[in-house]
PDB file of N, CA and C in Angstrom:
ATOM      1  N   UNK A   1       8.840  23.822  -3.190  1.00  0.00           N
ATOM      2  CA  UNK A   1       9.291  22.611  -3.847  1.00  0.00           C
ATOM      3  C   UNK A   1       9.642  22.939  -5.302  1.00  0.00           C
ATOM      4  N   UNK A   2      10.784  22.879  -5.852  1.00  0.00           N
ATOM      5  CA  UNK A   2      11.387  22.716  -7.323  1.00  0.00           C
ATOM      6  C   UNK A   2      10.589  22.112  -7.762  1.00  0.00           C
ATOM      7  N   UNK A   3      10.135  22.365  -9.444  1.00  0.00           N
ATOM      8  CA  UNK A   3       9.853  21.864 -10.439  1.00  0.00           C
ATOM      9  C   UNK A   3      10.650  21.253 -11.145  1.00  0.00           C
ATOM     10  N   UNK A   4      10.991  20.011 -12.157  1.00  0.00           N
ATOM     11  CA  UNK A   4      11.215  19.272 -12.548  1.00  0.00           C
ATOM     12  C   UNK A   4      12.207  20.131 -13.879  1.00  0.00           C
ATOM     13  N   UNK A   5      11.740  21.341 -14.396  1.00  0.00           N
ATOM     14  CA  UNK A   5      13.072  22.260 -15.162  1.00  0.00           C
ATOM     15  C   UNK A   5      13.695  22.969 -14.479  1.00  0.00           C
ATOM     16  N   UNK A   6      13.503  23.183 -12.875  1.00  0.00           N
ATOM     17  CA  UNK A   6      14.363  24.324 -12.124  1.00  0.00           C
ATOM     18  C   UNK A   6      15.168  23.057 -11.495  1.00  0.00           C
ATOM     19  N   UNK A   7      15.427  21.513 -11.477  1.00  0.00           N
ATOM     20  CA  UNK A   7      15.677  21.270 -10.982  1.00  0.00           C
ATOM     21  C   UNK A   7      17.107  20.058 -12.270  1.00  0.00           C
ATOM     22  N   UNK A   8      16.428  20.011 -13.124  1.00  0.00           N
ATOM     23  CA  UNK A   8      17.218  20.042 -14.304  1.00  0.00           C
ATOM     24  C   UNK A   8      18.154  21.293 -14.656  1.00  0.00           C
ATOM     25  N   UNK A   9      17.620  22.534 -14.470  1.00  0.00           N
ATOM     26  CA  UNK A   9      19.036  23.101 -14.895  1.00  0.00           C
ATOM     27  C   UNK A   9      20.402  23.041 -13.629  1.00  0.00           C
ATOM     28  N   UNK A  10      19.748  22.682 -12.124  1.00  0.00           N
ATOM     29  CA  UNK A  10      20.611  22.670 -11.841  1.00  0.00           C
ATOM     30  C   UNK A  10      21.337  21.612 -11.335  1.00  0.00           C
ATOM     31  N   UNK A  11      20.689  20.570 -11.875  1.00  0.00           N
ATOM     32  CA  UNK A  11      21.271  19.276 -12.799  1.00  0.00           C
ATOM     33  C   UNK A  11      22.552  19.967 -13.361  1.00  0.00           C
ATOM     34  N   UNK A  12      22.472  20.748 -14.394  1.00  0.00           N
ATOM     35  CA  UNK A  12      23.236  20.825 -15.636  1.00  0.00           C
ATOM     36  C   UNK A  12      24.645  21.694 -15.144  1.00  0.00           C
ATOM     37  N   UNK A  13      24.468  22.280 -14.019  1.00  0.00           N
ATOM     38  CA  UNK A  13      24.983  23.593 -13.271  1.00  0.00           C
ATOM     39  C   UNK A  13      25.662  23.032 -12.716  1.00  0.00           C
ATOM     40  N   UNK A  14      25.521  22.478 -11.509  1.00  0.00           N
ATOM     41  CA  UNK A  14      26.138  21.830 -10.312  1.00  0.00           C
ATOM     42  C   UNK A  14      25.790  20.659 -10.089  1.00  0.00           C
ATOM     43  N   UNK A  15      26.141  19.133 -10.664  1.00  0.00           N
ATOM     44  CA  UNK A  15      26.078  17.968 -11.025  1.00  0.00           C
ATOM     45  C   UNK A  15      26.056  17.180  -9.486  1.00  0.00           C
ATOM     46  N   UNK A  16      27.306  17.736  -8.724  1.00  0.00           N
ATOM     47  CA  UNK A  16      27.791  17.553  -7.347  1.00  0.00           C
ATOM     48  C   UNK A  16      26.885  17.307  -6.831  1.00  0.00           C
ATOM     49  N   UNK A  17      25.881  18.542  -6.559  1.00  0.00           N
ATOM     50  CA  UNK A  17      24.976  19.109  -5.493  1.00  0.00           C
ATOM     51  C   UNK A  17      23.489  18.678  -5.719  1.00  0.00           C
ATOM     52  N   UNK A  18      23.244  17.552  -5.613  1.00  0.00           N
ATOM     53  CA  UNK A  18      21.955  17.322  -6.402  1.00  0.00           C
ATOM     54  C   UNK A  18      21.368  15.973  -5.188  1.00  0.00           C
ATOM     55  N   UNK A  19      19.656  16.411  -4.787  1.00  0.00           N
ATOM     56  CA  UNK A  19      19.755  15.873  -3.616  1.00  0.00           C
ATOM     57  C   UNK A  19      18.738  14.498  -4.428  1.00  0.00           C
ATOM     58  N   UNK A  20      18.906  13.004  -3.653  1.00  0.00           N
ATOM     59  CA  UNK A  20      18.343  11.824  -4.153  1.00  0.00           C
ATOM     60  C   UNK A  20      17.287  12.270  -4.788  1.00  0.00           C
ATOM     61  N   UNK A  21      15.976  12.813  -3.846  1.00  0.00           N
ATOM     62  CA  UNK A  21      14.858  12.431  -3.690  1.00  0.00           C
ATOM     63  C   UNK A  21      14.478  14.037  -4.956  1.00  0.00           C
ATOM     64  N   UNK A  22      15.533  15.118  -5.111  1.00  0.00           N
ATOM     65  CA  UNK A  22      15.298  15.739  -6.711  1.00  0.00           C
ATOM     66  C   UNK A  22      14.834  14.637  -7.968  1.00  0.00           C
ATOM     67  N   UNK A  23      16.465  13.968  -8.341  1.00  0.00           N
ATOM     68  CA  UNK A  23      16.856  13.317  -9.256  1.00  0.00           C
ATOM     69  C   UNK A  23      15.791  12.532  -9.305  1.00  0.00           C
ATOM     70  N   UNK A  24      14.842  11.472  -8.409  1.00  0.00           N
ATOM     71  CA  UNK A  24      14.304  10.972  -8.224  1.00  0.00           C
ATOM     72  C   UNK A  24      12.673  11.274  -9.021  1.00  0.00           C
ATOM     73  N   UNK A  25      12.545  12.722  -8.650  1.00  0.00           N
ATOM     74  CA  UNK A  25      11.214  13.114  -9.479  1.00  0.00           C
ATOM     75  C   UNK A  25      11.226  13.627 -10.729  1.00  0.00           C
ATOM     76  N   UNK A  26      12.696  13.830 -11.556  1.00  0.00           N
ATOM     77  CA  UNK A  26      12.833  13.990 -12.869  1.00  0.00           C
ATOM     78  C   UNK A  26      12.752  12.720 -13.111  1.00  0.00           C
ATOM     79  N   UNK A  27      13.495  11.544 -12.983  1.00  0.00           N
ATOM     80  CA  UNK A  27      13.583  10.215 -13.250  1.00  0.00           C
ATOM     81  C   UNK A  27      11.823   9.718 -13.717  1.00  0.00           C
ATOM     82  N   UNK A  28      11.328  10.025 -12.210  1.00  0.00           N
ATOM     83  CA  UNK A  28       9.439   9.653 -12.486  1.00  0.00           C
ATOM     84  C   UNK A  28       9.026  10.341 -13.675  1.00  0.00           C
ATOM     85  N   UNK A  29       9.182  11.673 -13.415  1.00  0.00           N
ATOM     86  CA  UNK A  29       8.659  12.584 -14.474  1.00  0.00           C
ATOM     87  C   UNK A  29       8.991  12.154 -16.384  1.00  0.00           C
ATOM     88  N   UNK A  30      10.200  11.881 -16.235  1.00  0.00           N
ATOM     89  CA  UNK A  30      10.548  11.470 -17.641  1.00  0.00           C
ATOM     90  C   UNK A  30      10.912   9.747 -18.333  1.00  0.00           C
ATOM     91  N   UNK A  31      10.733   9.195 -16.867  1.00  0.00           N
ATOM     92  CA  UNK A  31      10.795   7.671 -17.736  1.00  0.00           C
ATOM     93  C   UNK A  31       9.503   7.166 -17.048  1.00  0.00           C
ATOM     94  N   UNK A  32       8.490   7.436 -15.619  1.00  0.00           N
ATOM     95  CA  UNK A  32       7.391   6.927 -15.113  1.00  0.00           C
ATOM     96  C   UNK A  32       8.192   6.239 -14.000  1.00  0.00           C
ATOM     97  N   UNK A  33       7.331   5.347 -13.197  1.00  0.00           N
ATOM     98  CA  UNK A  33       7.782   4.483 -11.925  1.00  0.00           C
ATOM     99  C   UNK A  33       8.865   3.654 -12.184  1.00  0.00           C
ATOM    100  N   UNK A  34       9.703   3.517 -10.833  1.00  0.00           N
ATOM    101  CA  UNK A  34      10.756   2.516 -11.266  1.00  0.00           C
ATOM    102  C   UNK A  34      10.375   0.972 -11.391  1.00  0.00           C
ATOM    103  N   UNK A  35      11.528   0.393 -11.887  1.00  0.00           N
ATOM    104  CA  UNK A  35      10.986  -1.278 -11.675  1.00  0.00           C
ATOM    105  C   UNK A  35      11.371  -1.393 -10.655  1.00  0.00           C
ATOM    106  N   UNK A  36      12.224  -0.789  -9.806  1.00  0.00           N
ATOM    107  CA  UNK A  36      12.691  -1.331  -8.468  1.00  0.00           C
ATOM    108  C   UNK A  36      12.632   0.099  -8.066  1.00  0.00           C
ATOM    109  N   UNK A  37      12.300  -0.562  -6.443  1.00  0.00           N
ATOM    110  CA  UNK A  37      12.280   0.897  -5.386  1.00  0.00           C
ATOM    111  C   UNK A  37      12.011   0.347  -4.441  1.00  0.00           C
ATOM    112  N   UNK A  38      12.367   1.147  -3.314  1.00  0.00           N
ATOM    113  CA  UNK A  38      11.830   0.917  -1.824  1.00  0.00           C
ATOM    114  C   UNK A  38      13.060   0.732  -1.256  1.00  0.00           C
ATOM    115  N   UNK A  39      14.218   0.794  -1.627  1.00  0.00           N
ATOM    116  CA  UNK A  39      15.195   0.281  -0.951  1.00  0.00           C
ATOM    117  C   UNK A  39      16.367   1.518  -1.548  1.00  0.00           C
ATOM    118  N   UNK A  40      17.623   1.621  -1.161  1.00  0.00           N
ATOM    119  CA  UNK A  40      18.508   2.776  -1.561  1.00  0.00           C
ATOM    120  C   UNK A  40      19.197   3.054  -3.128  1.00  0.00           C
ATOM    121  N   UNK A  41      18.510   2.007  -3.776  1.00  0.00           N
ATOM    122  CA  UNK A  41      18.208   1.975  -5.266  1.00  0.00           C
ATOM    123  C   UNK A  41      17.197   2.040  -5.661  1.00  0.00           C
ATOM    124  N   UNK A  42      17.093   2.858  -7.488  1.00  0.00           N
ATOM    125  CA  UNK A  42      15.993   3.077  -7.948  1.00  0.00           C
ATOM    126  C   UNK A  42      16.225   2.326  -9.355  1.00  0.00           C
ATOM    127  N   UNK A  43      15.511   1.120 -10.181  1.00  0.00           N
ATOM    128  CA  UNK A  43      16.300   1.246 -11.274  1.00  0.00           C
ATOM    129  C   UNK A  43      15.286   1.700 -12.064  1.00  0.00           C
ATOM    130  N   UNK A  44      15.139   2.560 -13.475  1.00  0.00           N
ATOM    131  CA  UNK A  44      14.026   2.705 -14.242  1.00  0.00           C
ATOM    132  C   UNK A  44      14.576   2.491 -15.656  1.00  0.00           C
ATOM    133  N   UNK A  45      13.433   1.512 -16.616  1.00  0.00           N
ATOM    134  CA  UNK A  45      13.607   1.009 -17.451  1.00  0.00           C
ATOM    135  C   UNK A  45      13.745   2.152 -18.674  1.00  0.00           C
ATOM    136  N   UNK A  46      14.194   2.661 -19.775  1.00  0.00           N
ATOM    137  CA  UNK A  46      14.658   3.255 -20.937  1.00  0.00           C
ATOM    138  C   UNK A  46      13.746   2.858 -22.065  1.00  0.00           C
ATOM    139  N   UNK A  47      13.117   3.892 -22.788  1.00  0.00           N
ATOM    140  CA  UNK A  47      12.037   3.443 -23.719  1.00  0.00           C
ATOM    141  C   UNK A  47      12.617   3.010 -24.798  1.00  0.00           C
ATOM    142  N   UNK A  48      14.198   3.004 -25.226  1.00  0.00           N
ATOM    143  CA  UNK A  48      14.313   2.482 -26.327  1.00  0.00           C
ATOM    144  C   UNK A  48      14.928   1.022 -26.563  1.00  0.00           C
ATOM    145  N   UNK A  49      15.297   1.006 -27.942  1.00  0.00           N
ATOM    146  CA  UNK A  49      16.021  -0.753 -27.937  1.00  0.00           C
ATOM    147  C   UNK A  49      16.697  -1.479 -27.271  1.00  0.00           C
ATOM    148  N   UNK A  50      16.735  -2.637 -27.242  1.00  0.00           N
ATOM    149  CA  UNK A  50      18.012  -3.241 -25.912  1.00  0.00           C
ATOM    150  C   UNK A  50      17.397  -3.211 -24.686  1.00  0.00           C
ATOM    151  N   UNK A  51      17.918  -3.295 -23.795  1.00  0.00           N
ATOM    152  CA  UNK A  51      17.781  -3.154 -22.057  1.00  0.00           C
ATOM    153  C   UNK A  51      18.491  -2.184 -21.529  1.00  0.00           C
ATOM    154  N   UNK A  52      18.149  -0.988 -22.151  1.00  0.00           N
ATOM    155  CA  UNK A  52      19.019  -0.145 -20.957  1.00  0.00           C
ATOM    156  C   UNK A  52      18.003   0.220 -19.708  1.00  0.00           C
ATOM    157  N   UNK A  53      19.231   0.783 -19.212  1.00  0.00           N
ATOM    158  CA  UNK A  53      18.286   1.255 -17.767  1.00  0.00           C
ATOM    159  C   UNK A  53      19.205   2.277 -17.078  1.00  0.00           C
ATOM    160  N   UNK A  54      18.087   3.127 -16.145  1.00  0.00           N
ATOM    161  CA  UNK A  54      19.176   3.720 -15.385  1.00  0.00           C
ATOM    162  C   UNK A  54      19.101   3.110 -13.949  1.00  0.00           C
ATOM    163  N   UNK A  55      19.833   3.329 -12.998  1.00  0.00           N
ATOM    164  CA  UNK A  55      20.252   2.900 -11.815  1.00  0.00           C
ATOM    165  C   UNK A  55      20.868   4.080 -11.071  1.00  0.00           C
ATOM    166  N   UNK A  56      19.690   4.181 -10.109  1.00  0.00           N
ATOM    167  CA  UNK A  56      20.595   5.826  -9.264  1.00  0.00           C
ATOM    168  C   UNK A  56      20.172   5.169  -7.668  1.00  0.00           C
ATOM    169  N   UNK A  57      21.214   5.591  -6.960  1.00  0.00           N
ATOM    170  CA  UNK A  57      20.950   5.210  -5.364  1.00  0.00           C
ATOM    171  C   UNK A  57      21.302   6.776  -4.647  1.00  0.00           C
ATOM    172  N   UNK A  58      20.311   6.108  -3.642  1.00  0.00           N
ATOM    173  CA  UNK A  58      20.950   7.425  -2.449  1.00  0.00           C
ATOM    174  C   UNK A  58      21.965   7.235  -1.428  1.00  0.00           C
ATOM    175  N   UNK A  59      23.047   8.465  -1.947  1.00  0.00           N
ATOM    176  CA  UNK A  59      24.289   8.073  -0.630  1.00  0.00           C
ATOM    177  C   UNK A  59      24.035   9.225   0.550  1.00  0.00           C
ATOM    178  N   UNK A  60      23.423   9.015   1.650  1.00  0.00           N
ATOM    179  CA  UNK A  60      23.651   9.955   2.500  1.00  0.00           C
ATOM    180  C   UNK A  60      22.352  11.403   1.807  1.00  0.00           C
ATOM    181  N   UNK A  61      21.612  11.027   1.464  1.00  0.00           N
ATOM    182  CA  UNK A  61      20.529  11.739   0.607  1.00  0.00           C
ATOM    183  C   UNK A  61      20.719  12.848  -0.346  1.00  0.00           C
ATOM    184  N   UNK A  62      22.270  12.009  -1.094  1.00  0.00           N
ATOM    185  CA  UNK A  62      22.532  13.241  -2.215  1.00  0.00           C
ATOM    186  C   UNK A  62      22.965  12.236  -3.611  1.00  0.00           C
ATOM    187  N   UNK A  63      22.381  12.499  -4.790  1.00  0.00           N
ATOM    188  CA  UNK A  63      22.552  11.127  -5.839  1.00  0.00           C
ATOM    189  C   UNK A  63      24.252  11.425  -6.277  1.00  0.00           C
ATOM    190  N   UNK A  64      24.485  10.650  -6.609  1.00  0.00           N
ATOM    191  CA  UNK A  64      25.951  10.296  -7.689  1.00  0.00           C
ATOM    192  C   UNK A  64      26.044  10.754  -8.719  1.00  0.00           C
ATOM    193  N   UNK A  65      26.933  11.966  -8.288  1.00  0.00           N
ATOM    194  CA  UNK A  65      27.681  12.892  -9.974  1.00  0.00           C
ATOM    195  C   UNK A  65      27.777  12.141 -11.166  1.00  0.00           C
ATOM    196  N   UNK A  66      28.040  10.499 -11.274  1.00  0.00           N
ATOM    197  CA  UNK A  66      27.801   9.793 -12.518  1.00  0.00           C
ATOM    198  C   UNK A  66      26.695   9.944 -12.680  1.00  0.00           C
ATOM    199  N   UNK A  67      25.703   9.101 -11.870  1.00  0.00           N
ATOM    200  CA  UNK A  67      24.071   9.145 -12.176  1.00  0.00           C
ATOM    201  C   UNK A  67      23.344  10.243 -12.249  1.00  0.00           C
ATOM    202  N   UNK A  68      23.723  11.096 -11.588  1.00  0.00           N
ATOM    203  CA  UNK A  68      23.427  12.686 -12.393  1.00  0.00           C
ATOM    204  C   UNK A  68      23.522  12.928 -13.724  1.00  0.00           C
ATOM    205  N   UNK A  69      24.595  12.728 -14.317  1.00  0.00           N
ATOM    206  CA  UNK A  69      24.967  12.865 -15.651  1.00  0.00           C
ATOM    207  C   UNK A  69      24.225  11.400 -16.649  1.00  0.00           C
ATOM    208  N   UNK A  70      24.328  10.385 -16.359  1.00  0.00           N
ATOM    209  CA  UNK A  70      23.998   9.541 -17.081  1.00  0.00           C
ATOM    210  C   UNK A  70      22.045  10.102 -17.032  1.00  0.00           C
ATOM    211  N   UNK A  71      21.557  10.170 -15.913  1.00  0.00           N
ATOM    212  CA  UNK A  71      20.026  10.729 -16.396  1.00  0.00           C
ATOM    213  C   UNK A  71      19.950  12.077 -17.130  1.00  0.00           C
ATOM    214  N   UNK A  72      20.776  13.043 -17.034  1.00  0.00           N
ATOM    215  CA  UNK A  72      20.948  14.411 -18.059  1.00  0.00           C
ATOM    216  C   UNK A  72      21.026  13.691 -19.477  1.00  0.00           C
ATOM    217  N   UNK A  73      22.175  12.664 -19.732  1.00  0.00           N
ATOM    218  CA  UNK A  73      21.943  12.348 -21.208  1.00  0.00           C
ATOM    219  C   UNK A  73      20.624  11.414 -21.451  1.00  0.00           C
ATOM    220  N   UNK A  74      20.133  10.773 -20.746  1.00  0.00           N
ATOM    221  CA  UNK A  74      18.902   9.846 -21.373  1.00  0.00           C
ATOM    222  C   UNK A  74      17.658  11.007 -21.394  1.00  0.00           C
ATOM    223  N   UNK A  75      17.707  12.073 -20.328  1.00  0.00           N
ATOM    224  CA  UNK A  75      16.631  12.889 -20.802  1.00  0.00           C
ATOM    225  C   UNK A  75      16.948  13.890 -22.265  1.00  0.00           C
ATOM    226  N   UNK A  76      18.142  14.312 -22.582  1.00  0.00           N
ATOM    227  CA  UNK A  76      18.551  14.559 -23.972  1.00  0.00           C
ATOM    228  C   UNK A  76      18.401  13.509 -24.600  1.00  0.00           C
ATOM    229  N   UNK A  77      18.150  12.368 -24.415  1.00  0.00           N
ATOM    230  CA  UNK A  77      17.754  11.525 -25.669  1.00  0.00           C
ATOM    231  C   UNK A  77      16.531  11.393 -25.847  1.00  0.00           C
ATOM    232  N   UNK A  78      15.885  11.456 -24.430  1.00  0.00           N
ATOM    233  CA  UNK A  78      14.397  11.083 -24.921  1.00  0.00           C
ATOM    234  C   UNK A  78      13.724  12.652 -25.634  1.00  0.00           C
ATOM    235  N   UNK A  79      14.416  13.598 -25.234  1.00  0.00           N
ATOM    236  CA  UNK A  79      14.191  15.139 -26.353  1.00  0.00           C
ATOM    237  C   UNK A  79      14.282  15.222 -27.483  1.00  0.00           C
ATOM    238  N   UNK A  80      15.580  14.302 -28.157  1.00  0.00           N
ATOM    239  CA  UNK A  80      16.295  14.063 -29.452  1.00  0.00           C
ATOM    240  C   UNK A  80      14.602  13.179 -29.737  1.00  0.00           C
ATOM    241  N   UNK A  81      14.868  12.056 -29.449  1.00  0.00           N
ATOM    242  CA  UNK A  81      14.300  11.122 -29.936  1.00  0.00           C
ATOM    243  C   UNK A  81      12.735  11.004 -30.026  1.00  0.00           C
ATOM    244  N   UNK A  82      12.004  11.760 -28.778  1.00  0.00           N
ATOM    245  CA  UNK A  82      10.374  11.090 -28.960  1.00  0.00           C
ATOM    246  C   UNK A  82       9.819  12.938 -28.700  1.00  0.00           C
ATOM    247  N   UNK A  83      10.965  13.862 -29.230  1.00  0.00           N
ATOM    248  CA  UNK A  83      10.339  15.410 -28.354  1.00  0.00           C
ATOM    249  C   UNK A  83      10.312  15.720 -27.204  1.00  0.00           C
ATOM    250  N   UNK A  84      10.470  16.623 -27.084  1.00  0.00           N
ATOM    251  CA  UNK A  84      10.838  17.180 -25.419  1.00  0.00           C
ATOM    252  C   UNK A  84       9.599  17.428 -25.032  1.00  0.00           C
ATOM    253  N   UNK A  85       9.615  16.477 -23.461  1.00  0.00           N
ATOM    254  CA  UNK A  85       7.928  16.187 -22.846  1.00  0.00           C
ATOM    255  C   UNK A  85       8.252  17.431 -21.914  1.00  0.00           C
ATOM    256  N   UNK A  86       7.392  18.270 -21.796  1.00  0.00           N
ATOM    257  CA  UNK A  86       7.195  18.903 -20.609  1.00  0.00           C
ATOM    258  C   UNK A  86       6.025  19.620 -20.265  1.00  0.00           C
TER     259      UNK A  86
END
């Protein structure tokens, strides 16, 4: 089973190729439980101002090259911003 940086770099590598239930345990790992789950969406709330959030679903048990990328930049922010947790 990948760890949560072997599975981020290849996040960063091959965006395409990235299976739900990966993305899924960086997501836990760096923002905690979702507010929603159980169903083919995950949404998890963003520690900073406003309401952001991310929103990743599973198509066919591989996540979305957007939502790939949109969780690569919120985990560079939460690095920028509160230090890189690992």
């Amino acid at each position: 089973m990948a760890n949560v940086e072997d599975i981020l770099a290849r996040m960063r590598e091959e965006p395409k190729n990235i299976r739900f239930t990966d993305l899924c345990k960086v997501c836990n790992f760096y923002f905690g439980k979702p507010r929603q789950g159980g169903s083919s969406h995950r949404v998890y709330k963003m520690p900073w101002k406003g309401d952001p959030r991310i929103n990743i679903q599973n198509h066919k048990g591989k996540a979305k090259v957007y939502q790939v990328r949109q969780v690569l930049r919120a985990v560079e922010r939460l690095g920028v911003d509160h230090g890189a947790k690992e």
